[in-house]
Every structure is written in structure tokens, then in C-alpha cells.
Protein backbone atom coordinates (compact mmCIF):
# COMPACT_ATOMS: atom_id res chain seq x y z
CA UNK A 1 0.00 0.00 0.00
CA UNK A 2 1.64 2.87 -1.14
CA UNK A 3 0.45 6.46 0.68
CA UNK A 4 -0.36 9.68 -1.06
CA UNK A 5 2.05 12.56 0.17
CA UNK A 6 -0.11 15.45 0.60
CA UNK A 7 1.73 18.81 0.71
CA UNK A 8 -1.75 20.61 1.73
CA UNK A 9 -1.88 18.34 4.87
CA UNK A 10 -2.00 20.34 8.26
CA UNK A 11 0.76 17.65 8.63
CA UNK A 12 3.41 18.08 5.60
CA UNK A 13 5.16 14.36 5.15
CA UNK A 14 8.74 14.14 5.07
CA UNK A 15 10.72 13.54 1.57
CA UNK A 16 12.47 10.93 2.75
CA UNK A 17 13.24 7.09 1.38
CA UNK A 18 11.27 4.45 2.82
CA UNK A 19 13.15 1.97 4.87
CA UNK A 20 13.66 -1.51 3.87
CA UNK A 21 12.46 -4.33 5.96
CA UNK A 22 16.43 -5.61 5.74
CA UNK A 23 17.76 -2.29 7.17
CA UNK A 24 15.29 -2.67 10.07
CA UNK A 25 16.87 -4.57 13.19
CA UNK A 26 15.89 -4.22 16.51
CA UNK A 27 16.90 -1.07 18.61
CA UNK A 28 17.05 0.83 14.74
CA UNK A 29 16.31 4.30 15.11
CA UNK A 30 13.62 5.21 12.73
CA UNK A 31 11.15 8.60 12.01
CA UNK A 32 7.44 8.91 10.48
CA UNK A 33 7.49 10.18 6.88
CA UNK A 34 3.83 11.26 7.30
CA UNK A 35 0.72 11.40 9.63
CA UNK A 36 0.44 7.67 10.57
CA UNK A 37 -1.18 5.84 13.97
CA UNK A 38 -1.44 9.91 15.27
CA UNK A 39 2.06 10.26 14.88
CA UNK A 40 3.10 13.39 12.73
CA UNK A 41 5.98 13.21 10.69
CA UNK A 42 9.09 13.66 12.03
CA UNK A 43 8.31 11.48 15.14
CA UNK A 44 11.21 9.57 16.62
CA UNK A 45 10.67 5.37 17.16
CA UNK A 46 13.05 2.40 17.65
CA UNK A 47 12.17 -0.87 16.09
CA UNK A 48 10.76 -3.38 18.37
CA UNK A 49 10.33 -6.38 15.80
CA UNK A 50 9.24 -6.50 12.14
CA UNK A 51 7.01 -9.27 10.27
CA UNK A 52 5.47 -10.04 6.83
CA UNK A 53 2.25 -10.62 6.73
CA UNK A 54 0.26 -13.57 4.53
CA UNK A 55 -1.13 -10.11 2.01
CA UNK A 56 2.77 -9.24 1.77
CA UNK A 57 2.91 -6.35 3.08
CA UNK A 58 5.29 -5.38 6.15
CA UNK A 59 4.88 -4.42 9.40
CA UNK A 60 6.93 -2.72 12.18
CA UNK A 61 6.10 -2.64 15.79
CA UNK A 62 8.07 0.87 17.26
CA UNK A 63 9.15 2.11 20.26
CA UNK A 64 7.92 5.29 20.91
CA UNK A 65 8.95 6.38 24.32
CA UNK A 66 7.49 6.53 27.87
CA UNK A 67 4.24 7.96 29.01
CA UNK A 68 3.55 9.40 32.66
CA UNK A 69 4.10 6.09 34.38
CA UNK A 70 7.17 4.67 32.30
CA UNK A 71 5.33 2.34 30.30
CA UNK A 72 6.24 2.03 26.67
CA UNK A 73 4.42 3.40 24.25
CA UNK A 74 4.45 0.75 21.92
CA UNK A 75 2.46 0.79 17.76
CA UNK A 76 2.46 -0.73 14.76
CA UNK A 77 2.69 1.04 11.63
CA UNK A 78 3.15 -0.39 8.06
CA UNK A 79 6.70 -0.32 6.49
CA UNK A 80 5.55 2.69 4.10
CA UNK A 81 5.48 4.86 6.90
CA UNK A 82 8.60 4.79 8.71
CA UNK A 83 12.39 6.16 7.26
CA UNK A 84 15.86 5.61 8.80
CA UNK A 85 16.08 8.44 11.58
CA UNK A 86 20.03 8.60 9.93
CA UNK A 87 17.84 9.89 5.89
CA UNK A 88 16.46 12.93 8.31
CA UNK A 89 19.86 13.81 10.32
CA UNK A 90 21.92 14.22 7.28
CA UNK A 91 18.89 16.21 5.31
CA UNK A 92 19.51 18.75 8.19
């Protein structure tokens, strides 16, 4: 599934490449390239685990931090979503 980047969203995605399921390991450092699972783009995660599912299409359970009580804040997003937090620190 392949997402239409909207420039006119109140959200602007992120022109960055989408990862590949091989660069993905746990503890990889990864950002949102657009509004996905409310997470605006941009948003820091770490790889938890990563699967294929029977359709094909990949998954990635993230990492997103702590809330109030120090439990993790844990989603899934589909592969199309996430880049390599490394594509966004040399962009700038």
C-alpha cells in the first residue's frame, strides 16, 4: 500500500526514502514520513520487531517512548510509513 504525500496536509510528510524491511533490526532508530497511527511526521521510534504478513505487506512494531508512568508506548505502523532516523539527520 503505497500512501499519497499530501503537501496541503495540516501535517506536511517528510521527503524521505522508505526503509527496507532488511535495514530494520531491533533497537534501529527510525522517524514517520507522514501522519500515521497519530504520529506526525518527524516522530522519533526504535524498532521493536518486524514481520510479513500472509497479504505481503510489512509491518513494524516501534518504540515510541514513555508515558507518565514509564510504560512504553508501543504501535504498529506499516513499512511505508517509517524512514531511517540517519535519511532525516543528514537532510539537516
Amino acid at each position: 500500500m503505497q500512501h499519497r504525500l499530501n503537501s496541503a496536509s495540516l501535517f506536511p510528510p517528510l521527503n524521505l526514502p522508505v526503509a527496507s524491511p532488511v535495514q530494520l533490526k531491533r533497537g534501529t532508530r527510525v522517524v514517520t514520513r507522514y501522519f500515521y497511527a497519530d504520529s506526525v511526521p518527524g516522530n522519533q521510534a526504535t524498532v521493536v520487531r518486524t514481520w510479513q504478513a500472509p497479504t505481503g505487506e510489512w509491518f513494524v512494531r516501534v518504540n515510541c517512548g514513555k508515558n507518565l508512568s514509564r510504560q512504553s508506548l508501543l504501535k504498529t505502523m506499516c513499512l511505508d510509513a517509517l524512514a531511517l532516523a540517519e535519511a532525516q539527520d543528514s537532510q539537516g
